[in-house]
Every structure is written in C-alpha cells, then in structure tokens.
N, C-alpha and C. Protein backbone atom coordinates (compact mmCIF):
# COMPACT_ATOMS: atom_id res chain seq x y z
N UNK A 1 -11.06 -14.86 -2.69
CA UNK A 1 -11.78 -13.77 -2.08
C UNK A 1 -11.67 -12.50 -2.90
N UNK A 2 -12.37 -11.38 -2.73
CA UNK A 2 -12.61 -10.15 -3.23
C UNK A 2 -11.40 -9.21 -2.83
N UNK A 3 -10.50 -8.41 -4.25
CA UNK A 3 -10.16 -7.66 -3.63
C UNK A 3 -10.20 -6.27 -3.17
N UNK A 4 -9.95 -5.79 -1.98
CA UNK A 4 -10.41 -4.60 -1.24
C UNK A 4 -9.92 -3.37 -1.49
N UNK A 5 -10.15 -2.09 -1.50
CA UNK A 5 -9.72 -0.72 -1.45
C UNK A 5 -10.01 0.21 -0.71
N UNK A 6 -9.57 1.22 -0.43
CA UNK A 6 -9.87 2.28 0.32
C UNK A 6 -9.56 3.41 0.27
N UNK A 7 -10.22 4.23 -0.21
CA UNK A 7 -10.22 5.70 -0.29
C UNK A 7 -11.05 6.64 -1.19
N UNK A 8 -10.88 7.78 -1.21
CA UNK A 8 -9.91 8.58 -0.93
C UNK A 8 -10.17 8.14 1.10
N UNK A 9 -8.85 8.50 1.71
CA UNK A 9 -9.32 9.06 3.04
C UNK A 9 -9.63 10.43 3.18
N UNK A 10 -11.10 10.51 4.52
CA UNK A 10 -11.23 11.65 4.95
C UNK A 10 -10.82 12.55 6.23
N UNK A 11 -10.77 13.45 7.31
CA UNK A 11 -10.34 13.20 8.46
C UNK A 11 -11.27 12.70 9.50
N UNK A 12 -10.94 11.80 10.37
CA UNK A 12 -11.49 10.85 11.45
C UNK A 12 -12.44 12.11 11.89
N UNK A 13 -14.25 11.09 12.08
CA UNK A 13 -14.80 12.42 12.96
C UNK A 13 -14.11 12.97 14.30
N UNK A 14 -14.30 14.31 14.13
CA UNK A 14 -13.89 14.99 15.52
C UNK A 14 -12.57 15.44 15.58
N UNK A 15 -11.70 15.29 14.13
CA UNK A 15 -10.45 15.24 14.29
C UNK A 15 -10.58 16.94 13.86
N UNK A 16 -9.45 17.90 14.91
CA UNK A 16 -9.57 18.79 14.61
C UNK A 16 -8.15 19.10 14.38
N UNK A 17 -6.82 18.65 14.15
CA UNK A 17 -5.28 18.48 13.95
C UNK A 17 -5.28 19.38 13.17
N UNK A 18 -3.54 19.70 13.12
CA UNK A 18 -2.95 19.89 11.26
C UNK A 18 -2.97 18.86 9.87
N UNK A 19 -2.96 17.74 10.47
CA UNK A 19 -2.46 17.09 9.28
C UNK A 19 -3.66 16.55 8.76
N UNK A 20 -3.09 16.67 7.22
CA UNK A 20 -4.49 16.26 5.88
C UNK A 20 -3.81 15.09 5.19
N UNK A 21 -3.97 14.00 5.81
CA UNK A 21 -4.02 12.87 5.49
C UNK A 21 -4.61 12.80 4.29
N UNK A 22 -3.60 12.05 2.99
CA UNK A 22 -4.85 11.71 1.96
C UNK A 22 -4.27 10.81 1.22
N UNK A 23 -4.95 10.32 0.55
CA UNK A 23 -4.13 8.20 -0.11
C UNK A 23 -5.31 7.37 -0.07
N UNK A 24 -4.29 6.06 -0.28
CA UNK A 24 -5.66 5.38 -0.58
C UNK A 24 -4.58 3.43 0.02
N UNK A 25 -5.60 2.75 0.39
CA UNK A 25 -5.10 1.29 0.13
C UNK A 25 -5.46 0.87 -1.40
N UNK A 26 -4.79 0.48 -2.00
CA UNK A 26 -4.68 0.28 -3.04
C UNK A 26 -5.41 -0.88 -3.73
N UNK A 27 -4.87 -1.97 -2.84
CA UNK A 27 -5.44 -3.44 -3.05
C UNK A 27 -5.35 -3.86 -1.63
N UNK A 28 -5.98 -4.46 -1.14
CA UNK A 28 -6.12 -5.59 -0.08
C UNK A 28 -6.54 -6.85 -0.59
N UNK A 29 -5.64 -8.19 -0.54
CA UNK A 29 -5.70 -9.73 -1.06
C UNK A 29 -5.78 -10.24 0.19
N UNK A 30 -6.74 -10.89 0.58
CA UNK A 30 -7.10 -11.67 1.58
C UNK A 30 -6.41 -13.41 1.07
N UNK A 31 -5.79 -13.76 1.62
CA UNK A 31 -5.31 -15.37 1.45
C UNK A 31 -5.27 -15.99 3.00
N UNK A 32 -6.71 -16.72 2.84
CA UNK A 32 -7.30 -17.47 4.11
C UNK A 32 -7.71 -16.50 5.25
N UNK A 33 -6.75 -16.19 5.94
CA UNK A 33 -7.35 -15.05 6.75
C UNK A 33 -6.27 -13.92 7.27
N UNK A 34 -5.29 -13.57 6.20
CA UNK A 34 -4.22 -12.77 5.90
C UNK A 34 -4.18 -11.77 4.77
N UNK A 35 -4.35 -10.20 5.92
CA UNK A 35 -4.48 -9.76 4.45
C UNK A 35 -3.17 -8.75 4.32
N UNK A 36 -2.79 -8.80 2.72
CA UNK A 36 -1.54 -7.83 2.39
C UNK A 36 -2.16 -6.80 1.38
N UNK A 37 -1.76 -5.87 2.18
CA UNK A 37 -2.23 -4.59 1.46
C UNK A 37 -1.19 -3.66 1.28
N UNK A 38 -1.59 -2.82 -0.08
CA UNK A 38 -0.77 -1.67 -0.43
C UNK A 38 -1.03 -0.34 -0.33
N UNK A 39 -0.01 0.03 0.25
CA UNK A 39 -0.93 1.80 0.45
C UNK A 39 0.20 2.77 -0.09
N UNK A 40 -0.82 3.63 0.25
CA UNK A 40 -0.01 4.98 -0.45
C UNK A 40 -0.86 5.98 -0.11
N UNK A 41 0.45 7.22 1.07
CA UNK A 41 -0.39 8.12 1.75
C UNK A 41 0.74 9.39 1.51
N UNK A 42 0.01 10.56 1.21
CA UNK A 42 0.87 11.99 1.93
C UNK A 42 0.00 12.19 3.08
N UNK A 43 0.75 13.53 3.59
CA UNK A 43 0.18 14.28 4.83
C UNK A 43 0.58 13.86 5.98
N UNK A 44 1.11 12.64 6.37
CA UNK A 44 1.22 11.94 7.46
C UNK A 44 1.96 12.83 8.56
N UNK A 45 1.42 11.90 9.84
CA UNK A 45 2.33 12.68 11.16
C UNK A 45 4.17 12.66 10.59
N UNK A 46 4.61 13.58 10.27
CA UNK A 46 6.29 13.59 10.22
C UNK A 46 7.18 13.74 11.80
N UNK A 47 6.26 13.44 12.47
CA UNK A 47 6.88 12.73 14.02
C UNK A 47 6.92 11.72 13.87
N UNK A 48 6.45 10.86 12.99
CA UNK A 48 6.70 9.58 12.90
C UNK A 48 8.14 9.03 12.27
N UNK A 49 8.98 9.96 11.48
CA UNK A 49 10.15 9.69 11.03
C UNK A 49 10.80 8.79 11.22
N UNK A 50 10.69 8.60 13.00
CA UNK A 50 12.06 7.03 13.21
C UNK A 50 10.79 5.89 13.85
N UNK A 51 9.52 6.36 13.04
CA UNK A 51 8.65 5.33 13.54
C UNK A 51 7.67 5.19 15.01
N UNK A 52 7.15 4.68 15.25
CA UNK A 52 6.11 4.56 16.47
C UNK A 52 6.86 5.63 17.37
N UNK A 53 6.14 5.96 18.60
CA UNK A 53 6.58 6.73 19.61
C UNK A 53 6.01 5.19 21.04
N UNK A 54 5.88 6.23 21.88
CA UNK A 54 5.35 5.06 23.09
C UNK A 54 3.90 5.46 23.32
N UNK A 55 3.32 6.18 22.89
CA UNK A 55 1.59 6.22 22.73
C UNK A 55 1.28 5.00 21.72
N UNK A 56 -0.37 4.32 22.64
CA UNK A 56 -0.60 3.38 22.03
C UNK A 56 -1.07 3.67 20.75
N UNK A 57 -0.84 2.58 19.48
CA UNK A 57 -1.57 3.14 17.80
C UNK A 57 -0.87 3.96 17.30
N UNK A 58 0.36 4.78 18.00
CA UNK A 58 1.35 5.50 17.29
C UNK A 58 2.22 4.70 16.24
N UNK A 59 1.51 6.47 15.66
CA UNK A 59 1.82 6.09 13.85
C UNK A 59 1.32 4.52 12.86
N UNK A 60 0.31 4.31 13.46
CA UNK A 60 -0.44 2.98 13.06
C UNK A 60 -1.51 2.98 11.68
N UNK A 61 -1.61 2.43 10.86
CA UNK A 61 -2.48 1.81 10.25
C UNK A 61 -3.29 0.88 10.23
N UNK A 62 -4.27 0.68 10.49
CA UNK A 62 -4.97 -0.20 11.10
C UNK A 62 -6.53 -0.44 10.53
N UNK A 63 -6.63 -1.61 10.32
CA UNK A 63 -8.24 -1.95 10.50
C UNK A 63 -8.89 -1.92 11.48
N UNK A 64 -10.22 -0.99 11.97
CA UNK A 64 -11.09 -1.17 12.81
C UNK A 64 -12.37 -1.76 12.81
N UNK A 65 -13.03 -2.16 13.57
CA UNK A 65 -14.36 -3.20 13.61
C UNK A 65 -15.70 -2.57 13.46
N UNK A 66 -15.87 -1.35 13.21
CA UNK A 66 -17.03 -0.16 13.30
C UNK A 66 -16.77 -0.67 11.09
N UNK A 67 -17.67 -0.03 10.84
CA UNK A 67 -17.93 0.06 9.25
C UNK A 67 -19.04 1.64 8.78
N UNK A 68 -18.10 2.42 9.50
CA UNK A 68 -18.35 4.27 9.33
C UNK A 68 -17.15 4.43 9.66
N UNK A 69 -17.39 6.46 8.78
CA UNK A 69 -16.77 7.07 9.01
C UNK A 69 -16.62 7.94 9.34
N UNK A 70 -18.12 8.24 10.12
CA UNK A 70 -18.63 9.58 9.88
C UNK A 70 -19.29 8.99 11.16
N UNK A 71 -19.40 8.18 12.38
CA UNK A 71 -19.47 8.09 13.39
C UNK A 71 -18.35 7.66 14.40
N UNK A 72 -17.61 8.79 15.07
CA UNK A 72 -16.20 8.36 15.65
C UNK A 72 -17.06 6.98 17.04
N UNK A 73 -18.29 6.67 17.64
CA UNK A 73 -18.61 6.36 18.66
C UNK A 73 -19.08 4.80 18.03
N UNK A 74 -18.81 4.60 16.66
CA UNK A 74 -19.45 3.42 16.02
C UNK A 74 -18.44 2.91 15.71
N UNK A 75 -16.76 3.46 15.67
CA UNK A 75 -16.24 2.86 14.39
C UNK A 75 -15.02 1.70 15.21
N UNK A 76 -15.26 1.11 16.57
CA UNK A 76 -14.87 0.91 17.08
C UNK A 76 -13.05 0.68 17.23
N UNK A 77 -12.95 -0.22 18.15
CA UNK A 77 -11.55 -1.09 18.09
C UNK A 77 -11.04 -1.57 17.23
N UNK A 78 -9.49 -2.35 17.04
CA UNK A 78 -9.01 -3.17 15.88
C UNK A 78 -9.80 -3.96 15.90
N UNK A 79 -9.79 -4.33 14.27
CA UNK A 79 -10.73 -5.49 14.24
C UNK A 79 -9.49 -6.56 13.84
N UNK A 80 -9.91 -7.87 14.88
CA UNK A 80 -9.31 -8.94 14.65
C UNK A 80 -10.38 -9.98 15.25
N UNK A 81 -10.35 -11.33 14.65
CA UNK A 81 -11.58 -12.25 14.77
C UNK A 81 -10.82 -13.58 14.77
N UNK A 82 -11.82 -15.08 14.48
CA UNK A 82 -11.35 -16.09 14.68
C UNK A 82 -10.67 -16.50 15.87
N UNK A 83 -9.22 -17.25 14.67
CA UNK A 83 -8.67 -17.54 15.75
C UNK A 83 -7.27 -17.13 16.37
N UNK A 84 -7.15 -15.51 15.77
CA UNK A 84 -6.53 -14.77 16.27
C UNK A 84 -6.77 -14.02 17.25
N UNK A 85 -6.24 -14.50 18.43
CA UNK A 85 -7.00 -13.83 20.18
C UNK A 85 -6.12 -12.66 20.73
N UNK A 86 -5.19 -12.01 19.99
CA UNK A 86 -3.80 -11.23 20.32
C UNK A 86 -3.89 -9.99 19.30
N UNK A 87 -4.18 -8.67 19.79
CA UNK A 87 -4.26 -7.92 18.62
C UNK A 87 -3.35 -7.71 17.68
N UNK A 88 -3.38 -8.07 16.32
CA UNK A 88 -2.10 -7.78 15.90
C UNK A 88 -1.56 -6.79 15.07
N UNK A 89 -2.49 -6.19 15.46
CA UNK A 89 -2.06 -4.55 15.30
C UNK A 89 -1.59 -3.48 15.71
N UNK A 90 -1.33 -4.12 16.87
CA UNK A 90 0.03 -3.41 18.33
C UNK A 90 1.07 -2.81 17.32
N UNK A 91 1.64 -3.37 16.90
CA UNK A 91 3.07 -3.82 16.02
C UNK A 91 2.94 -2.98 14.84
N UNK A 92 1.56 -2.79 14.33
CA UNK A 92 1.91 -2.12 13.11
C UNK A 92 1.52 -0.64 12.76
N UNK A 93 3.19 -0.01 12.12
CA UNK A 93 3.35 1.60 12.08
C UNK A 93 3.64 1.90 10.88
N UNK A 94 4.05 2.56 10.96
CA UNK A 94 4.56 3.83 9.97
C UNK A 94 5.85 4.32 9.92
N UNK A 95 6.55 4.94 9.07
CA UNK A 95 7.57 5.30 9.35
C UNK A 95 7.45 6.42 7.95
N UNK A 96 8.31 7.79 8.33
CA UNK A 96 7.59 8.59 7.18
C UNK A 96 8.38 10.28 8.09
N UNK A 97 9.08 10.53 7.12
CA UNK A 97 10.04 11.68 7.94
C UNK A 97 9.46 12.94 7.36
N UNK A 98 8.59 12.74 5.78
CA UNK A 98 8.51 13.73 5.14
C UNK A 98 6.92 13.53 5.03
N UNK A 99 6.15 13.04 5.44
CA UNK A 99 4.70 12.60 5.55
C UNK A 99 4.43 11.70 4.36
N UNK A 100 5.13 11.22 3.47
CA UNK A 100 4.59 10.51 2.46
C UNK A 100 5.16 9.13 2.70
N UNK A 101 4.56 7.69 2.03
CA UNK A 101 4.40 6.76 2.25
C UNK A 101 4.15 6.01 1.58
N UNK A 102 4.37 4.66 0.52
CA UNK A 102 4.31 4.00 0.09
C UNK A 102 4.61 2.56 0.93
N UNK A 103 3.90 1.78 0.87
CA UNK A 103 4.04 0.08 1.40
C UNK A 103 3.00 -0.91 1.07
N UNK A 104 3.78 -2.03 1.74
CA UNK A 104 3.02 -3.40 1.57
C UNK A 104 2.84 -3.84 3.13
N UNK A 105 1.76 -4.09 3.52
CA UNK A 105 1.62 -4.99 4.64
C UNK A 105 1.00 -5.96 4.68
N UNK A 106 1.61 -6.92 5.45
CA UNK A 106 0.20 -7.96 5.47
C UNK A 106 0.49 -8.30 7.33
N UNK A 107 -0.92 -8.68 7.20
CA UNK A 107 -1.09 -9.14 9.19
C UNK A 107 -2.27 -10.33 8.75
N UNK A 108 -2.03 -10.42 9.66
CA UNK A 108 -3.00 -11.79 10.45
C UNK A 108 -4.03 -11.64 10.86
N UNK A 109 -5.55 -11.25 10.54
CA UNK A 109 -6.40 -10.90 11.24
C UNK A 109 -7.43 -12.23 11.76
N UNK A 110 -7.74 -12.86 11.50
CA UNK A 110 -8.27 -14.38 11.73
C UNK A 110 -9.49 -14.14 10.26
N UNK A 111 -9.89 -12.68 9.91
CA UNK A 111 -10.97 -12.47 8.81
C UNK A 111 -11.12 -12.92 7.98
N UNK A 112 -12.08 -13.47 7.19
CA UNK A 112 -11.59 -13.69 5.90
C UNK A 112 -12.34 -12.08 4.83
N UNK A 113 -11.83 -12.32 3.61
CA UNK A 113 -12.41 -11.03 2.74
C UNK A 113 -13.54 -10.63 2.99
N UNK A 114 -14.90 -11.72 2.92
CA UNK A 114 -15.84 -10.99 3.48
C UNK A 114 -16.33 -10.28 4.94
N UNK A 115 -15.14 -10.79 5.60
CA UNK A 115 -15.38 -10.23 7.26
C UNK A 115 -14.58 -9.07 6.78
N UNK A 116 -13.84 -8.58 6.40
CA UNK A 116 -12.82 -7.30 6.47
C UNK A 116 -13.77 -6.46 5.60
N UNK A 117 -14.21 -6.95 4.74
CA UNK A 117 -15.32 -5.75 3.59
C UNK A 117 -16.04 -4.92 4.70
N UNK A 118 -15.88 -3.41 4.24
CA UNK A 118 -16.46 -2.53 4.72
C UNK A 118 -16.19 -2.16 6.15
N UNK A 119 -15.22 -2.66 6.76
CA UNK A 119 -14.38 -2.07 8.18
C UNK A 119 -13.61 -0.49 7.58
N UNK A 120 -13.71 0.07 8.43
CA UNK A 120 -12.94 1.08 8.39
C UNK A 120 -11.80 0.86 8.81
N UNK A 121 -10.60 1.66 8.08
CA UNK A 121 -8.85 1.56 7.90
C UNK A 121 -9.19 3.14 8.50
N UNK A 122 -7.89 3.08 9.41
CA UNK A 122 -7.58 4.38 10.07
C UNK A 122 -6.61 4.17 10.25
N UNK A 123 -5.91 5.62 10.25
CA UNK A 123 -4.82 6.12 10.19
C UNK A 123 -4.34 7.30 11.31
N UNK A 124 -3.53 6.82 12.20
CA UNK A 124 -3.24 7.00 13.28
C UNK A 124 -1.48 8.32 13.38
N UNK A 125 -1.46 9.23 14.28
CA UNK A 125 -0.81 9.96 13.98
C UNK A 125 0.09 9.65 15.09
N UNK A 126 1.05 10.73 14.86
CA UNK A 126 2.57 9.65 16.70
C UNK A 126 1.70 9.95 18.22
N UNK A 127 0.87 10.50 18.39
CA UNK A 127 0.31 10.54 19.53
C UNK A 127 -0.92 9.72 19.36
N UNK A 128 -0.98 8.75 18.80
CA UNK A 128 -1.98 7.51 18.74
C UNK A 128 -3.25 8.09 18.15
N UNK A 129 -3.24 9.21 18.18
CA UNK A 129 -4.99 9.65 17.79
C UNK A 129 -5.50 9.25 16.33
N UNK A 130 -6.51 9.02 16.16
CA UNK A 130 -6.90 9.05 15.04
C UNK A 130 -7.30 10.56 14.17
N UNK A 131 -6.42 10.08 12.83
CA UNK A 131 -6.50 11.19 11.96
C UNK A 131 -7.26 11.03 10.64
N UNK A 132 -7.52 9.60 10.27
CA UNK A 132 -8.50 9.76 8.72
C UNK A 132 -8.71 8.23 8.50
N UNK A 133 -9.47 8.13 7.70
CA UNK A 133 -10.45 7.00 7.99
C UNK A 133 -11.17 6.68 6.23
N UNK A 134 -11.12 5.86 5.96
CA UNK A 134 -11.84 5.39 4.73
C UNK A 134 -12.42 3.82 4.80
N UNK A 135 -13.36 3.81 4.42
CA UNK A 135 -13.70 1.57 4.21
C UNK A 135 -13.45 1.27 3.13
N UNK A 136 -13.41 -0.30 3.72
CA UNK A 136 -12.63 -1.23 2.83
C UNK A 136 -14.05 -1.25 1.97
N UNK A 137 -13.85 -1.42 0.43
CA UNK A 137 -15.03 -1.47 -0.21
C UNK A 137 -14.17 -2.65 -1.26
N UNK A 138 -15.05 -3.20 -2.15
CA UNK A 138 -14.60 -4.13 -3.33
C UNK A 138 -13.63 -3.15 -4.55
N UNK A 139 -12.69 -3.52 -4.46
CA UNK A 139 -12.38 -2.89 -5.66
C UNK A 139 -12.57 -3.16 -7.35
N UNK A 140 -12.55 -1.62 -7.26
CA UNK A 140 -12.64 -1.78 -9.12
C UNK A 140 -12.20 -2.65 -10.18
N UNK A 141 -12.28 -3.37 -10.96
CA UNK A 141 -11.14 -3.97 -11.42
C UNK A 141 -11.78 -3.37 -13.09
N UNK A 142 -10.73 -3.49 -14.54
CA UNK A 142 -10.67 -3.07 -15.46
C UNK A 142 -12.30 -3.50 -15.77
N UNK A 143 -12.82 -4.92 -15.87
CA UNK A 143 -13.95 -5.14 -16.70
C UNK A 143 -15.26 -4.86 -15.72
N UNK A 144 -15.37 -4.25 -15.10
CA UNK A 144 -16.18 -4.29 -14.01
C UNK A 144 -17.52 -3.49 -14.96
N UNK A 145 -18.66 -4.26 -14.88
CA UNK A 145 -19.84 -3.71 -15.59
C UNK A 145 -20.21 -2.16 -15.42
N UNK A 146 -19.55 -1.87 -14.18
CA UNK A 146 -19.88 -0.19 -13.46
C UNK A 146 -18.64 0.70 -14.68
N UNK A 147 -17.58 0.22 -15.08
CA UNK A 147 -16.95 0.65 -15.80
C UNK A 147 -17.09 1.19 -17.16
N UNK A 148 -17.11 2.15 -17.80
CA UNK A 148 -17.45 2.83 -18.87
C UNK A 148 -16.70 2.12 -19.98
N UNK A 149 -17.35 1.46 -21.40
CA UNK A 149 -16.37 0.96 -22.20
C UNK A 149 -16.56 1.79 -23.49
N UNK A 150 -15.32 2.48 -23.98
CA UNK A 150 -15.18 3.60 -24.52
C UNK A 150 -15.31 3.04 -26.10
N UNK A 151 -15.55 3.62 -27.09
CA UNK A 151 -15.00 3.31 -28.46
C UNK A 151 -15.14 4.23 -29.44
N UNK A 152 -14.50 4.46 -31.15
CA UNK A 152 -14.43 5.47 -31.63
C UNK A 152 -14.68 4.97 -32.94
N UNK A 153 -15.01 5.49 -33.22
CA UNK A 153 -15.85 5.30 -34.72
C UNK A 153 -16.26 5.88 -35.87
N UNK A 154 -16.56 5.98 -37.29
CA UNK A 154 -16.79 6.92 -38.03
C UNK A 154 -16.28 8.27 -38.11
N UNK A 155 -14.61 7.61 -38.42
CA UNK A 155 -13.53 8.27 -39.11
C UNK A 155 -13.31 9.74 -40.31
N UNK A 156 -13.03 10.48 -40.15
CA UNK A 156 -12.91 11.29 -41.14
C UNK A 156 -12.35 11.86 -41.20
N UNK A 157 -11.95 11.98 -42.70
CA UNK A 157 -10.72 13.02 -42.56
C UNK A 157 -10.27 14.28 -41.46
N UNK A 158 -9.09 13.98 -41.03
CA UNK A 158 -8.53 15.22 -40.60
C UNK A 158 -8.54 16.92 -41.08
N UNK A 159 -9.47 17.39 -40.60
CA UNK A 159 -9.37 18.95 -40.94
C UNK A 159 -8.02 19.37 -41.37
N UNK A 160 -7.81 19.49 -42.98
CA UNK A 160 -7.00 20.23 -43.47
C UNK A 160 -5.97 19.34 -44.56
N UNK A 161 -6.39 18.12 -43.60
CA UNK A 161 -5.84 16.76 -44.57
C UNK A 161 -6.12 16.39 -46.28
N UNK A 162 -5.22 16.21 -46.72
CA UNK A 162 -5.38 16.50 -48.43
C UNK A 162 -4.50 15.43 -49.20
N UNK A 163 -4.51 14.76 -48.09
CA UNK A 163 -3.41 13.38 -48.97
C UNK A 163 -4.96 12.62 -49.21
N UNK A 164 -3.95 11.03 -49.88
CA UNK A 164 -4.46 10.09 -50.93
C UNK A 164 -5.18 9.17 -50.04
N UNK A 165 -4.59 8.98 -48.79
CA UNK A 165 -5.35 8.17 -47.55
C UNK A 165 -6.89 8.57 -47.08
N UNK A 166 -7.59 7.57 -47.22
CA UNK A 166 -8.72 7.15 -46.74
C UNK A 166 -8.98 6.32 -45.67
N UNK A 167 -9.18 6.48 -44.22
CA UNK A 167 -9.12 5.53 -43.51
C UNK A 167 -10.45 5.35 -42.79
N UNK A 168 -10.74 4.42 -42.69
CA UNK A 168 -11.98 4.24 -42.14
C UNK A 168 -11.62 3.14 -40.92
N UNK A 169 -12.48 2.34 -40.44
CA UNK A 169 -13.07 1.42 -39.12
C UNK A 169 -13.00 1.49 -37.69
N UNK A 170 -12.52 1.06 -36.67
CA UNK A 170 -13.24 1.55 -34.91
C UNK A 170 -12.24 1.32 -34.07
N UNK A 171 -12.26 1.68 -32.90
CA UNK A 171 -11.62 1.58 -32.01
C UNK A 171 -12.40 1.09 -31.07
C-alpha cells in the first residue's frame, strides 16, 4: 500500500483556543489494515503532561472519517471500518508536559491504505476538543516525478583561482 502524510497542520475549523498546534505525520505504513505512523508535533495541550484527562478524545490523535479541513460539520467521527466494530481510538493519547512530541503509533483500523487516504488526522487537546487537523495525502518519496532533479554543469574556474587545475564534467 501507499505511504501516507500529513501536514503541515492547521487549526480545526471554529477553533478559537491558545494553542498553535503545528507538525506533521510523517509516514503512515498501512500493513493489511494496521496503520503505524510517525509524528511529530509542538504546541500541544501541556495539560496533557501525565496524559489523557477524563474528557472524551482527551489529548488524542486520531483519524477521522470526513476528508476536510476546512468543514468542522463534514469532517466527521473516528474513522474505523471493516472488521473492526470497537473504536479504537478511545485509547489513543498523548502525553507531552512541554507541548512537543515525537512518536510511533500504530492501531487497528479495519482500513486498508486506500480507505485511510485523504481522512483527516486531528489533534485533540485535554478537554477533548479539537485543535488542528491536516489529511492523510500520499507521500513524497525521493524519485517522485513531482520532484525537482537538480544538476550542475559547465565548470569554471573559480574567481581568483590561478593554479594548474582544470576541472571540468557534472553533477
């Protein structure tokens, strides 16, 4: 399957908070219908320090089933499918004393890569609300035709250079 990314994040419509969420999922690897992803966020709720609170989605990361970000009334619920009937995204938080964040997760969604492409990932603050939001899109990878391939060529002397060396050919 394809792998996924997300970001930059922006803030969730309607979100009018302090915190400026900003990061990115890095990679998302879908294997069958499990995906482990890497993220990396500042800004985060720093109520989250010893982790979830008892509001639901506190301090959560999460995939939702809407594919915007820029309609809070579209971007629905967790998305989980198949033959996973149990959300299993209850369970998954954050933990982050100073708002920054580095991890790996993986969950169970029943999806496979092409069902998760283009869901929106939100990012949830200790009072469950939503605070910022980016979709899963294909990620970049080095040879990707959209990618610029650089090279250098037709060598010449260095301004000021006065040695015996002649170098010529490309990069």
């Amino acid at each position: 399957g394809a792998t996924l990314s997300a970001g930059p994040f922006v803030p969730y419509p309607g979100y009018t908070g302090n915190l400026a969420v900003s990061g990115a999922v890095s990679q998302m690897i879908t294997v069958g219908t499990t995906q482990t992803f890497d993220l990396s966020f500042t800004g985060l709720d720093t109520a989250c320090a010893s982790g979830a609170g008892p509001a639901a989605n506190s301090c959560g990361v999460h995939i939702h089933s809407g594919k915007t970000c820029s309609d809070a009334s579209l971007v629905g619920g967790h998305y989980y499918a198949g033959l996973v009937t149990v959300d299993p995204w209850t369970s998954v938080a954050y933990t982050s004393s100073d708002g920054a964040l580095s991890a790996s997760l993986r969950v169970e969604t029943g999806g496979a890569a092409a069902d998760v492409l283009g869901r929106a990932s939100i990012v949830h603050g200790f009072d469950g609300g939503r605070v910022a939001c980016a979709l899963l899109v294909e990620a970049a990878s080095a040879c990707d035709a959209a990618s610029p391939v650089l090279s250098a060529g037709g060598f010449v002397p260095y301004p000021g250079y006065g040695g015996e060396l002649c170098v010529g050919g490309t990069v």
